[in-house]
C-alpha atoms as a PDB file:
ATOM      1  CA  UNK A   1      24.985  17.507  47.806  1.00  0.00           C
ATOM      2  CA  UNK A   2      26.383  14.089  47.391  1.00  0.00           C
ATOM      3  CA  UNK A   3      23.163  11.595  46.451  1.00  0.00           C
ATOM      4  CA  UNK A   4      22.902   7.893  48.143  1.00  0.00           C
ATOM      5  CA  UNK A   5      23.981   5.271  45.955  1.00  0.00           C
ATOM      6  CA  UNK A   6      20.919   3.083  45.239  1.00  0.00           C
ATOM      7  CA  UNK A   7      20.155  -0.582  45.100  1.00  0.00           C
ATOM      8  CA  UNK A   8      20.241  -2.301  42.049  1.00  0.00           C
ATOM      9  CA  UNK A   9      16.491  -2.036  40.420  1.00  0.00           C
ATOM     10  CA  UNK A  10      15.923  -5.812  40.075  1.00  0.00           C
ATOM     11  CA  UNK A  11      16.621  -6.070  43.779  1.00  0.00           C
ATOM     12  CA  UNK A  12      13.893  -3.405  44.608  1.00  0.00           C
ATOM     13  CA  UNK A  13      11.159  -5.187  42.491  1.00  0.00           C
ATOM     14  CA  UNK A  14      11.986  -8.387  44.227  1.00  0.00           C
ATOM     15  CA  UNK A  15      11.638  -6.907  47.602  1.00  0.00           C
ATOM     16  CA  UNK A  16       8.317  -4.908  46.616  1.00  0.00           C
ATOM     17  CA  UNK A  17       6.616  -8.246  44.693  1.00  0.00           C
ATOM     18  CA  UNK A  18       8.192  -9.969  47.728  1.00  0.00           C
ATOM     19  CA  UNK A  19       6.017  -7.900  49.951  1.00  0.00           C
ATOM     20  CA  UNK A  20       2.932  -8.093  48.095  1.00  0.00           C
ATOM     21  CA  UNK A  21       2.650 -11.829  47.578  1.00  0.00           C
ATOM     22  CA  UNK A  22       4.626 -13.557  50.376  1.00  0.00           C
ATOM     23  CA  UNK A  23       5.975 -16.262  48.660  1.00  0.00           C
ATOM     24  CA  UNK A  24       9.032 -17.399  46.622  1.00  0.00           C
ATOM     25  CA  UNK A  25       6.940 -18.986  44.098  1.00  0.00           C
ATOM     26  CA  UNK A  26       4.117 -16.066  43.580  1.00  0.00           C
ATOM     27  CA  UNK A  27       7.075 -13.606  43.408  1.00  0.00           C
ATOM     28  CA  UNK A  28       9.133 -15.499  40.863  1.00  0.00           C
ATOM     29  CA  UNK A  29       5.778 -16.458  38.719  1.00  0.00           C
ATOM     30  CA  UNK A  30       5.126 -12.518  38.697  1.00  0.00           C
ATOM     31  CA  UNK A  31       8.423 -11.488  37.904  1.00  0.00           C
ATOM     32  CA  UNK A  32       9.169 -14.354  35.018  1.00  0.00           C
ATOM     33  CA  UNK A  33      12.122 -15.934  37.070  1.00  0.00           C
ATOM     34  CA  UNK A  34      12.826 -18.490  38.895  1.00  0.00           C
ATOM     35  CA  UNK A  35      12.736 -18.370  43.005  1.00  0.00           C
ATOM     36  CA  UNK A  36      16.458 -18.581  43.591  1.00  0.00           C
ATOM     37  CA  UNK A  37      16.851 -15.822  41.189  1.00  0.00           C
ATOM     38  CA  UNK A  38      14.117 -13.689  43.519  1.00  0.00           C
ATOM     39  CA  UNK A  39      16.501 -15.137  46.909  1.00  0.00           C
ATOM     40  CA  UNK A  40      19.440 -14.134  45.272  1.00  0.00           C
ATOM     41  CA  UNK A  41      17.947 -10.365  44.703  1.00  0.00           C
ATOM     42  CA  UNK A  42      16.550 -10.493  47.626  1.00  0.00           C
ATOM     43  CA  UNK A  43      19.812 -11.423  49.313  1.00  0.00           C
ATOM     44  CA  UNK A  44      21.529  -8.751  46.871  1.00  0.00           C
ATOM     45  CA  UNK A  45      19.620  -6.257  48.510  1.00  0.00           C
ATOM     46  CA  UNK A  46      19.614  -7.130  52.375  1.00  0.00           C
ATOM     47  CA  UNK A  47      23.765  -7.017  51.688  1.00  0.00           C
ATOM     48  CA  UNK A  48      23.860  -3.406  49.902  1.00  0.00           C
ATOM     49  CA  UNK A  49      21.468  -1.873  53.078  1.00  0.00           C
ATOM     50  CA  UNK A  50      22.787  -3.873  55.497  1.00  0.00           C
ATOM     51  CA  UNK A  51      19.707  -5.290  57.333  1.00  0.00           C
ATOM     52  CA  UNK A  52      17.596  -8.040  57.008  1.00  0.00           C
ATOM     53  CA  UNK A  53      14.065  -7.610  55.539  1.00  0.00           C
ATOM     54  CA  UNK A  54      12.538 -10.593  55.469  1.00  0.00           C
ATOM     55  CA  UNK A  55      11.873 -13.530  58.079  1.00  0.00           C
ATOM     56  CA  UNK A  56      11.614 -16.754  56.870  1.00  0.00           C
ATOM     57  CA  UNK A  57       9.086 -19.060  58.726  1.00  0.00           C
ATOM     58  CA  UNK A  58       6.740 -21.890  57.456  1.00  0.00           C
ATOM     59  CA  UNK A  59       3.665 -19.126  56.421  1.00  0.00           C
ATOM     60  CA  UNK A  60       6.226 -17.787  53.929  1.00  0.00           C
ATOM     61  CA  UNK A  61       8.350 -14.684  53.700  1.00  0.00           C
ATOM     62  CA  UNK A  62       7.192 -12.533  56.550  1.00  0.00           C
ATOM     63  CA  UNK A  63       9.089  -8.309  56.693  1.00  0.00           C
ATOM     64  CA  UNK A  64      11.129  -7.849  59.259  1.00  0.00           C
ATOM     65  CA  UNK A  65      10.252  -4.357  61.118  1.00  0.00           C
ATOM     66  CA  UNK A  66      12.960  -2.932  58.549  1.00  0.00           C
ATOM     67  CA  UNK A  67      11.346  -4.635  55.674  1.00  0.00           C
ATOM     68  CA  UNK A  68       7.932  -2.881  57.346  1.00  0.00           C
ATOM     69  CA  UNK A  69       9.425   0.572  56.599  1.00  0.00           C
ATOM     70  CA  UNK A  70      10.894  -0.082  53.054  1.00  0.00           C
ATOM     71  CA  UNK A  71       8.129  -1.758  51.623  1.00  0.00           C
ATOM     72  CA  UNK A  72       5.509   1.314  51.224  1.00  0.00           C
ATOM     73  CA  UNK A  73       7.807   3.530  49.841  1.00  0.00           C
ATOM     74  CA  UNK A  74       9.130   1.341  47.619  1.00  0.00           C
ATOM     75  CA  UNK A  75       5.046   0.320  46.227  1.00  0.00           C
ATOM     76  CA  UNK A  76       4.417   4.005  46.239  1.00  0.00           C
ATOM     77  CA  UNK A  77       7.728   4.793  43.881  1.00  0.00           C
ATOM     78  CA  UNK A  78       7.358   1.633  41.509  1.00  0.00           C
ATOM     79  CA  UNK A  79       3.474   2.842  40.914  1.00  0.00           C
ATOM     80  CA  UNK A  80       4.082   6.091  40.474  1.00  0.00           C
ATOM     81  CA  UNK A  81       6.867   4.733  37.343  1.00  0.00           C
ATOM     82  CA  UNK A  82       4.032   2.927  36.172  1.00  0.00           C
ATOM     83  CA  UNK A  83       1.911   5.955  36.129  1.00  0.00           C
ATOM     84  CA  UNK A  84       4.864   8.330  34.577  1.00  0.00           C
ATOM     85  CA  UNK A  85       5.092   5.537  31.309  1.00  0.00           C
ATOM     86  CA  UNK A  86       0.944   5.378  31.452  1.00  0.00           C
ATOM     87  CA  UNK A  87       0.868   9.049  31.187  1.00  0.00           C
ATOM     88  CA  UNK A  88       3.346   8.992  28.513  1.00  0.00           C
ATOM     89  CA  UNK A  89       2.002   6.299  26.597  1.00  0.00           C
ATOM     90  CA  UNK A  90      -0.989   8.317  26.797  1.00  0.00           C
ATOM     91  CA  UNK A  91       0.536  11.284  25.603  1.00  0.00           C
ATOM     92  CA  UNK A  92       1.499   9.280  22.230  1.00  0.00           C
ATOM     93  CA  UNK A  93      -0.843   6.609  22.067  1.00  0.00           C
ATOM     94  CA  UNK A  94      -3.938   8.113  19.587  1.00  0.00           C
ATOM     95  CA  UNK A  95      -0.564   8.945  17.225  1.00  0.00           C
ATOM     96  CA  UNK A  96      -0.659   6.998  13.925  1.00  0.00           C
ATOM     97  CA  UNK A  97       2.843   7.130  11.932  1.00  0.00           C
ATOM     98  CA  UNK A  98       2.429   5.480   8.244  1.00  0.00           C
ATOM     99  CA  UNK A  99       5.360   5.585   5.695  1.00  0.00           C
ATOM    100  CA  UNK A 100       4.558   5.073   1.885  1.00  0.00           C
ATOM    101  CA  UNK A 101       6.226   6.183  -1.388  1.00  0.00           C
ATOM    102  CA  UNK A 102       5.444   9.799  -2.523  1.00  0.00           C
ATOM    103  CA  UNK A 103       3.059   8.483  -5.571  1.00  0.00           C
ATOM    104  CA  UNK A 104       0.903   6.392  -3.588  1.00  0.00           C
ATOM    105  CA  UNK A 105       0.224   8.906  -0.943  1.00  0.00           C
ATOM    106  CA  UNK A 106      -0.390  11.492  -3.232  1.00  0.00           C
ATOM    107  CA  UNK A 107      -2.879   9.451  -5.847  1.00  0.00           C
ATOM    108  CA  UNK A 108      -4.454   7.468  -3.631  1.00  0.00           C
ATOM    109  CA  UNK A 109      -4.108   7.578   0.073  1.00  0.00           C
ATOM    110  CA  UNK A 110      -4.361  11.464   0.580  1.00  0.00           C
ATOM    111  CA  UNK A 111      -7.454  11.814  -1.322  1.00  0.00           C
ATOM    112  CA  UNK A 112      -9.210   8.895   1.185  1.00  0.00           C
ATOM    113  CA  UNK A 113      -7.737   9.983   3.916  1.00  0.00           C
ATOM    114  CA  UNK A 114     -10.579  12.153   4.837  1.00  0.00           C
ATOM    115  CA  UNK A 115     -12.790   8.812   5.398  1.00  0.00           C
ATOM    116  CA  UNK A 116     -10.514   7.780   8.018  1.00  0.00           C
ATOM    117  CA  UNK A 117     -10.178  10.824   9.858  1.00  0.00           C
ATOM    118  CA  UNK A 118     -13.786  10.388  10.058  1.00  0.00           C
ATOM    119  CA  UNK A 119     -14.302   7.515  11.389  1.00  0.00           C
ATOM    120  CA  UNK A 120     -11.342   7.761  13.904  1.00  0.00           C
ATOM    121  CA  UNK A 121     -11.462  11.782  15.094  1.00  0.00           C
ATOM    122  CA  UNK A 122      -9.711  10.449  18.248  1.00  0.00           C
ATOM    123  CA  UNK A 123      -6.107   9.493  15.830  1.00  0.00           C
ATOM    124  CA  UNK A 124      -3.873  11.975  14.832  1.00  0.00           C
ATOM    125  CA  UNK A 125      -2.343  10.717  11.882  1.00  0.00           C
ATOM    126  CA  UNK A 126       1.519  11.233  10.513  1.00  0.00           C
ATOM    127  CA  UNK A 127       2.094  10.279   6.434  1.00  0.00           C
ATOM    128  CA  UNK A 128       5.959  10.029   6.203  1.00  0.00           C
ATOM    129  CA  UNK A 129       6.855   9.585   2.736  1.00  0.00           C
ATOM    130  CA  UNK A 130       9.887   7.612   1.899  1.00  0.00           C
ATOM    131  CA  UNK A 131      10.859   4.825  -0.885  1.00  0.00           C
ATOM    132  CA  UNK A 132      13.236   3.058   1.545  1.00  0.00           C
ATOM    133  CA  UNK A 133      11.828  -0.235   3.853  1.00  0.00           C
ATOM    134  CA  UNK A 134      11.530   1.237   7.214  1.00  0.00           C
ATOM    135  CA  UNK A 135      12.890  -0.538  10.020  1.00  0.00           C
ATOM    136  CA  UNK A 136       9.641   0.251  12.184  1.00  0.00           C
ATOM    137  CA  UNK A 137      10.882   0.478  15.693  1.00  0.00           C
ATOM    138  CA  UNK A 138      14.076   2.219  15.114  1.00  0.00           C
ATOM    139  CA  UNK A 139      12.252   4.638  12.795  1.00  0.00           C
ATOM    140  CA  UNK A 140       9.258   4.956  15.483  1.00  0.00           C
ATOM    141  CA  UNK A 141       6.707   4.626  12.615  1.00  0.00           C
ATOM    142  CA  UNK A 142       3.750   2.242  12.820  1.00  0.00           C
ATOM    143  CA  UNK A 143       2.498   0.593   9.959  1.00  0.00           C
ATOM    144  CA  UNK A 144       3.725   1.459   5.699  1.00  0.00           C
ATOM    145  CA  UNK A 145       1.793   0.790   2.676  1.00  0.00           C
ATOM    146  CA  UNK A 146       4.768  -1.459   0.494  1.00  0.00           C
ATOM    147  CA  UNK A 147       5.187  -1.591  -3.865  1.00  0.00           C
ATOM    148  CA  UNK A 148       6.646  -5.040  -3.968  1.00  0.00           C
ATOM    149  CA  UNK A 149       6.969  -9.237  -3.881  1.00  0.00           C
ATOM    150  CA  UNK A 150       6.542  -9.189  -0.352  1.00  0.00           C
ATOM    151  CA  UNK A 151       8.586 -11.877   2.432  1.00  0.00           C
ATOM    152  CA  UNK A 152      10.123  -8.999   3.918  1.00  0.00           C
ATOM    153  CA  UNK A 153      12.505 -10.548   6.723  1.00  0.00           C
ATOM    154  CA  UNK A 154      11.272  -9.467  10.223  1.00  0.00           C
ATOM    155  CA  UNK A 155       8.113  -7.641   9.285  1.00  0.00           C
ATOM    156  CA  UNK A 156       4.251  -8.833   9.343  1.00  0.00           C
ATOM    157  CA  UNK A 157       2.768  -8.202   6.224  1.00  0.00           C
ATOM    158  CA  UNK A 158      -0.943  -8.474   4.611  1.00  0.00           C
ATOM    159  CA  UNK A 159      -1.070  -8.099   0.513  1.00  0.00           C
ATOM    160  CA  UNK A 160      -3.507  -5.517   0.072  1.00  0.00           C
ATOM    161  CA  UNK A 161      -3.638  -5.702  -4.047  1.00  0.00           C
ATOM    162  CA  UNK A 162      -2.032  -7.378  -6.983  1.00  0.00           C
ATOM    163  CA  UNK A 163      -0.893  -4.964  -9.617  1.00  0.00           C
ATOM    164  CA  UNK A 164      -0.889  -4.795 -13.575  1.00  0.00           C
ATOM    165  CA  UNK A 165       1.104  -2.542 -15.874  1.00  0.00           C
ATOM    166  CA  UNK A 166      -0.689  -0.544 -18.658  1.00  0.00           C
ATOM    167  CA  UNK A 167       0.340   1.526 -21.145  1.00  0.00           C
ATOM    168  CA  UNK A 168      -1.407   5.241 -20.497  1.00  0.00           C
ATOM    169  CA  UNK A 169      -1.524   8.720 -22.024  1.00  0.00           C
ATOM    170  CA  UNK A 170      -3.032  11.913 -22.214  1.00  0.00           C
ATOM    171  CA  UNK A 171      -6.367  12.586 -24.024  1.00  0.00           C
ATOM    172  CA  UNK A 172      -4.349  14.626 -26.890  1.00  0.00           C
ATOM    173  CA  UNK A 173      -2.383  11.355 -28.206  1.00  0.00           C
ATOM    174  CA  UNK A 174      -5.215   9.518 -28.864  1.00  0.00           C
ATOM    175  CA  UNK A 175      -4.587   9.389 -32.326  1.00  0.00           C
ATOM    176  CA  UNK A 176      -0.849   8.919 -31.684  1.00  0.00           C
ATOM    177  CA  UNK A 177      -1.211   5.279 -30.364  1.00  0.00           C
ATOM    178  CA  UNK A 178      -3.587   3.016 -32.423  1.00  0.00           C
ATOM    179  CA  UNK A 179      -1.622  -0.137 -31.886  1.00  0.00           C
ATOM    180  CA  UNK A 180       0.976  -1.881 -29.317  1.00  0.00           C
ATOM    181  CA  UNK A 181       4.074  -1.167 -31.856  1.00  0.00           C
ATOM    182  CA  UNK A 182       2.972   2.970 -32.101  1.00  0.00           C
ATOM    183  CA  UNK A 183       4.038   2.349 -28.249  1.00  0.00           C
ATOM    184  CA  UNK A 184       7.999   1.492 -29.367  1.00  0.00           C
ATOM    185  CA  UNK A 185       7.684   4.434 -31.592  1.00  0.00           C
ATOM    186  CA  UNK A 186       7.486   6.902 -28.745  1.00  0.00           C
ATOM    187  CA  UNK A 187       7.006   9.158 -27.131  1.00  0.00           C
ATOM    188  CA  UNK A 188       7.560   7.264 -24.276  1.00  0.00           C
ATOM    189  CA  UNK A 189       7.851   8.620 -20.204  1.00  0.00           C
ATOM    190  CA  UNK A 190      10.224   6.238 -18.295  1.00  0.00           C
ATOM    191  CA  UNK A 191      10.076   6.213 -14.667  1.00  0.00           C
ATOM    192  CA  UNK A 192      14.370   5.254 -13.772  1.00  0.00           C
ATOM    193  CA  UNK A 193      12.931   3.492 -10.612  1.00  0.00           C
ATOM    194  CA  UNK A 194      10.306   1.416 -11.788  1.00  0.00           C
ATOM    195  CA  UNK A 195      10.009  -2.323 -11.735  1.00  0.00           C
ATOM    196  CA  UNK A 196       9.000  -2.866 -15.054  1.00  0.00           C
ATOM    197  CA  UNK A 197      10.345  -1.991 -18.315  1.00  0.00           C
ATOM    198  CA  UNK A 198       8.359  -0.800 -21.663  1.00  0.00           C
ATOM    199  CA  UNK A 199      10.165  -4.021 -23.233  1.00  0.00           C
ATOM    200  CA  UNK A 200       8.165  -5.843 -20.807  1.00  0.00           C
ATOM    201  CA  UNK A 201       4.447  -4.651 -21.657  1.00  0.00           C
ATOM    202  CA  UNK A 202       5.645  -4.650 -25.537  1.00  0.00           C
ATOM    203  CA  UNK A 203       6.719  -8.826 -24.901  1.00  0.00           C
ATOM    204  CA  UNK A 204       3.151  -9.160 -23.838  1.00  0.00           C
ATOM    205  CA  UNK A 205       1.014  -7.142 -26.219  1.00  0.00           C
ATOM    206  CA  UNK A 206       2.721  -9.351 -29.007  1.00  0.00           C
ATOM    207  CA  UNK A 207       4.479  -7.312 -30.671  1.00  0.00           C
ATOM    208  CA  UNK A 208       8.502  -7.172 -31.523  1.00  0.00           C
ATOM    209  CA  UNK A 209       8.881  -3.642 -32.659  1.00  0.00           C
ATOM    210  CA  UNK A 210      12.059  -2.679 -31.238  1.00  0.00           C
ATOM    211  CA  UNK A 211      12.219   0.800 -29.272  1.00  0.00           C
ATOM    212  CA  UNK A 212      12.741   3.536 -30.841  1.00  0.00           C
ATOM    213  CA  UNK A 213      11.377   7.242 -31.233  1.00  0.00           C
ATOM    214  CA  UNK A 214      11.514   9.623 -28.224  1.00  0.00           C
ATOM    215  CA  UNK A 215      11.992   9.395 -24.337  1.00  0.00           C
ATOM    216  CA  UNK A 216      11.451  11.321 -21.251  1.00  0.00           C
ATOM    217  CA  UNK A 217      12.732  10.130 -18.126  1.00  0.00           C
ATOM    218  CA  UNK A 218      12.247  10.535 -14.272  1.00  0.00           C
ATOM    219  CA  UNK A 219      13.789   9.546 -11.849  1.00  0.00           C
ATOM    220  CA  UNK A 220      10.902   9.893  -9.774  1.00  0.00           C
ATOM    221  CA  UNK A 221       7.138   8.191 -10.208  1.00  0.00           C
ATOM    222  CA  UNK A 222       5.004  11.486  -9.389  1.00  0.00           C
ATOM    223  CA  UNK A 223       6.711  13.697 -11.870  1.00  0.00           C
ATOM    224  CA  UNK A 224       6.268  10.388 -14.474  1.00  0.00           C
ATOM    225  CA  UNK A 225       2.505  10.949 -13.667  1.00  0.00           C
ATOM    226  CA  UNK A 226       2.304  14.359 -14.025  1.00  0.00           C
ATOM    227  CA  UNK A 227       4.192  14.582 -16.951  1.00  0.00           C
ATOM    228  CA  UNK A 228       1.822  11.493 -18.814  1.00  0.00           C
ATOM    229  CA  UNK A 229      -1.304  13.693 -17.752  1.00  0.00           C
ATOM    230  CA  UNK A 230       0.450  17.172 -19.651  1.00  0.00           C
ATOM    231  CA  UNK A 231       0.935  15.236 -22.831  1.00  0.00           C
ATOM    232  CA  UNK A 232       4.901  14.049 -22.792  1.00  0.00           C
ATOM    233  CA  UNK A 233       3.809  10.356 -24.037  1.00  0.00           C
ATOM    234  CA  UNK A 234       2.764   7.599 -22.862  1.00  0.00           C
ATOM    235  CA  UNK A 235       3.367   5.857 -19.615  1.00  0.00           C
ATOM    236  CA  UNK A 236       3.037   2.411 -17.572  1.00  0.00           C
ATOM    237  CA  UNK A 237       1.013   2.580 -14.985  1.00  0.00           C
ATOM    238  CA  UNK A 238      -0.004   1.003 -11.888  1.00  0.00           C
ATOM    239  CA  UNK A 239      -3.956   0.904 -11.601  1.00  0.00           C
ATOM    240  CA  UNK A 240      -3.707   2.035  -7.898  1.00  0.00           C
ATOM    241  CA  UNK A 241      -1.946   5.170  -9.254  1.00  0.00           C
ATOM    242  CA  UNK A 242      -3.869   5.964 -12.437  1.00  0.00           C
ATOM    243  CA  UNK A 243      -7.420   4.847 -12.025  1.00  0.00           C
ATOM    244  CA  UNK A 244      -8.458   8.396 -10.458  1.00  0.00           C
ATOM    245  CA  UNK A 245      -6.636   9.841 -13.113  1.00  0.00           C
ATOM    246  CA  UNK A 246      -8.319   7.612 -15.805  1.00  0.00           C
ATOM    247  CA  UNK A 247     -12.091   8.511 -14.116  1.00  0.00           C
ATOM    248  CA  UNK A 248     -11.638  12.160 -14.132  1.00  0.00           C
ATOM    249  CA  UNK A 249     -10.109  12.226 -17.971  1.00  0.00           C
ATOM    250  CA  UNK A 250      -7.012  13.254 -17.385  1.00  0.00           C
ATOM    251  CA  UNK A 251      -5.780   9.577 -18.848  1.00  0.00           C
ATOM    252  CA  UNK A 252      -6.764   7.782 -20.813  1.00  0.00           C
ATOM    253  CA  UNK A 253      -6.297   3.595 -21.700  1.00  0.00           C
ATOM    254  CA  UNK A 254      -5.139   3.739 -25.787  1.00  0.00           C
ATOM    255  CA  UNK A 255      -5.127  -0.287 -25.237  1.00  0.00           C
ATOM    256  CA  UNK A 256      -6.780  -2.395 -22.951  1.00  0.00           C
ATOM    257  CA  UNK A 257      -3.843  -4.488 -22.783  1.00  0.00           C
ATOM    258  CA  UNK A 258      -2.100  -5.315 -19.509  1.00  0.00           C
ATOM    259  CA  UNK A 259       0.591  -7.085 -18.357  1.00  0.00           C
ATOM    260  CA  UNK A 260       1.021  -9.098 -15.475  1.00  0.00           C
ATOM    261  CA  UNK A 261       3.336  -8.786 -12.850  1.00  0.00           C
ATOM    262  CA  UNK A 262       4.713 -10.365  -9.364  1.00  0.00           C
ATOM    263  CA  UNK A 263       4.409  -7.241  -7.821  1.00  0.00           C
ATOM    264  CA  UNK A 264       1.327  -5.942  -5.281  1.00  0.00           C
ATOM    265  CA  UNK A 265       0.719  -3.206  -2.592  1.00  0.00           C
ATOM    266  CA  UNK A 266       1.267  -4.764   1.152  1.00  0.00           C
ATOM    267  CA  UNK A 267       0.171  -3.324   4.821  1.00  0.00           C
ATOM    268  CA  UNK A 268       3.668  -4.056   6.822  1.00  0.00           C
ATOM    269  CA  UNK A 269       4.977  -3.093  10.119  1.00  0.00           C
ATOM    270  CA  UNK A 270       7.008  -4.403  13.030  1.00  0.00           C
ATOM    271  CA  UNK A 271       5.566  -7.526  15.208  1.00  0.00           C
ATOM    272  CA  UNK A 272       5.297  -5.302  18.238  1.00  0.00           C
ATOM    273  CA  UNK A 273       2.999  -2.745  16.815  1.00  0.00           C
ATOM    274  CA  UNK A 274       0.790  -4.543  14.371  1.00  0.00           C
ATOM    275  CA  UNK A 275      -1.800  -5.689  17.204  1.00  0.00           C
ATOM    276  CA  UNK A 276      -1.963  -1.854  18.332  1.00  0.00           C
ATOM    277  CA  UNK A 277      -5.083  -0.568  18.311  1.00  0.00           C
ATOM    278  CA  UNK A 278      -4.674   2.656  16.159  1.00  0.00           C
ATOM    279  CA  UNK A 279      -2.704   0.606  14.025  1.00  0.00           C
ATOM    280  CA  UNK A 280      -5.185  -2.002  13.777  1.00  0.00           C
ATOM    281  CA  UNK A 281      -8.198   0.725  13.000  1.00  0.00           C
ATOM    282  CA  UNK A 282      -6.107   1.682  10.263  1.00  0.00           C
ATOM    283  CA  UNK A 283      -5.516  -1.810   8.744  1.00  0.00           C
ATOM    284  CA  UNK A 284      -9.254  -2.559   9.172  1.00  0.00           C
ATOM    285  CA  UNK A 285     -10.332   0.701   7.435  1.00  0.00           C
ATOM    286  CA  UNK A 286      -7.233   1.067   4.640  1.00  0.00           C
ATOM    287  CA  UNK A 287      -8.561  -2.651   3.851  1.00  0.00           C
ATOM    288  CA  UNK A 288     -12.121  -1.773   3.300  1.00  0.00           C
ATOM    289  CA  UNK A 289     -10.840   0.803   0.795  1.00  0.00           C
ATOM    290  CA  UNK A 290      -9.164  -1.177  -0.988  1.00  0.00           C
ATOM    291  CA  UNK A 291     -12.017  -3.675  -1.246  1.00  0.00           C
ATOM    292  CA  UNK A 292     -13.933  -0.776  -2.525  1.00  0.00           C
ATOM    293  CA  UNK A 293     -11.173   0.571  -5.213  1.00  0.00           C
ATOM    294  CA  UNK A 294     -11.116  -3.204  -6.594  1.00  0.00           C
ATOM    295  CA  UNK A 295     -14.733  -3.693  -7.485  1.00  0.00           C
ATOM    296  CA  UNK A 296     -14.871   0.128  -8.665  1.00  0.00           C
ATOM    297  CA  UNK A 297     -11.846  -1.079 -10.937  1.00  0.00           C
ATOM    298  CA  UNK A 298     -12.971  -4.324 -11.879  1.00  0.00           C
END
C-alpha cells in the first residue's frame, strides 16, 4: 500500500504552536524564529494540503474548520515524539560512560570505585579504557580522567592533580640504589610511552652519571608497574599510580627525590554533557577523592 506523502516537519510544528498560542509573535518566540519564517511554514503547509487553516482577523490567527480537525492530531502525534525521546532518554539516562588510560583505572580508580557506586546505586557505570583523547559525542562517552598539560581544543576541563616523577623499586633492591647515580647504573624499567625520561629525574637529582647498565622496556605503563613491583629495577612513577603500591610495600621510595613536571590528571568531557547530572555526581565525588588521596599523600 502506497503511503501519503507528508508535510514537511517544520510546517507541522508551525501549525501545531500556531494553534496553541494564536499569535505570530508567541509562535515564532517558541519556535526560535522569526514570524515571517512561522507565515512562510504556515503558508508551506496550507499549499502542500490544499486548504486554508488559519483565518486571519484582528484577535490573531483563528483555525479555520479544517485547521479545527488537523490541529488535535497533530498535538497528540508531536507529544507522543516527545514522550518516545523521554522514554528513551530514560532508558539511558542513569548510564555513566568514563574513558581513562589502562594504569589509572586499574591503580586508582577501580579500587574507589566502590565509594561511588555507593553513594549513587541509581548509576550504572561504564570504564572504557583507552590512551587516545576521545571525541565525547561521537564516541557517546561522558566524562575521561586525562595524563597531560591540559587546553584541549573543544573540551571543558577541571585539573584534578599536579604530578611528580620518582624514581621507585621493589623492596629487594634496596641495597641496589643508595644514591641518584646507582639509578644510571641500572637496572632500569622504561615505560616507551611515557612523558618523561630517566635523563630527566637524573638532571634534577644532580647528578651527571651518564646511563648505562641494564634496561627493560614496555611499551605499556601497567606492565612497567608490575614489572617494578616483581623486582626488574627501578621505575618513574606517577604518585597517583604508585602511592597504593608504596602503602602496602610492594614499592618502595630508595630517594625522596622528585622531579617536577608540567603534567597533571584532568576531568574532561564535551560542553553538552558536562552539566549532566550523572556526570556531574561523578565530578563532585571523583573530586572529593582526590582531595582525600592529596592530604593522605602529602
Amino acid at each position: 500500500m502506497k503511503r501519503t506523502p507528508l508535510p514537511p516537519l517544520n510546517s507541522l510544528r508551525a501549525a501545531e504552536a500556531m494553534g496553541r498560542n494564536g499569535t505570530l509573535l508567541r509562535t515564532a518566540d517558541e519556535l526560535n524564529v522569526t514570524p515571517g519564517a512561522v507565515s512562510q511554514q504556515l503558508k508551506t503547509l496550507e499549499q502542500f494540503l490544499g486548504l486554508e487553516l488559519f483565518a486571519r482577523t484582528d484577535k490573531g490567527m483563528i483555525p479555520t474548520e479544517a485547521g479545527q480537525r488537523l490541529l488535535p492530531g497533530l498535538s497528540d502525534a508531536f507529544t507522543r515524539i516527545r514522550d518516545s525521546i523521554a522514554a528513551a532518554t530514560r532508558q539511558d539516562e542513569n548510564v555513566l560512560t568514563v574513558t581513562t588510560g589502562v594504569i589509572f583505572a586499574g591503580k586508582w580508580l577501580v579500587p574507589r570505585l566502590g565509594r561511588f557506586r555507593d553513594r549513587h546505586p541509581e548509576i550504572d557505570i561504564r570504564i572504557s579504557t583507552d590512551n587516545r583523547l576521545t571525541s565525547f559525542d561521537r564516541d557517546d562517552v561522558d566524562i575521561g580522567v586525562r595524563f597531560g598539560r591540559g587546553g584541549w581544543e573543544g573540551l571543558r576541563a577541571h585539573k584534578l592533580l599536579e604530578q611528580q616523577m620518582l624514581p621507585v623499586c621493589a623492596p629487594s633492591l634496596k641495597d641496589r640504589f643508595r644514591e641518584p647515580a646507582d639509578i644510571a647504573r641500572g637496572p632500569r624499567i622504561v615505560d616507551r610511552l611515557s612523558f618523561f625520561a630517566w635523563q630527566d629525574w637524573l638532571n634534577a637529582a644532580g647528578t651527571d652519571e651518564p646511563l648505562s647498565g641494564q634496561e627493560i622496556t614496555f611499551s605499556d605503563g601497567y606492565l612497567a608497574l608490575e614489572a617494578a613491583m616483581a623486582g626488574h629495577g627501578a621505575m618513574l612513577g606517577w604518585p597517583v599510580i604508585i602511592q597504593d603500591a608504596l602503602r602496602n610495600g610492594d614499592l618502595i621510595e630508595p630517594f625522596k627525590i622528585c622531579a617536577p613536571t608540567p603534567y597533571a590528571y584532568w576531568l574532561v568531557s564535551s560542553e553538552s554533557r558536562w552539566n549532566r547530572p550523572t556526570v556531574r555526581a561523578f565530578r563532585n565525588w571523583i573530586i572529593e577523592e582526590v582531595k582525600s588521596f592529596a592530604s593522605q599523600t602529602g
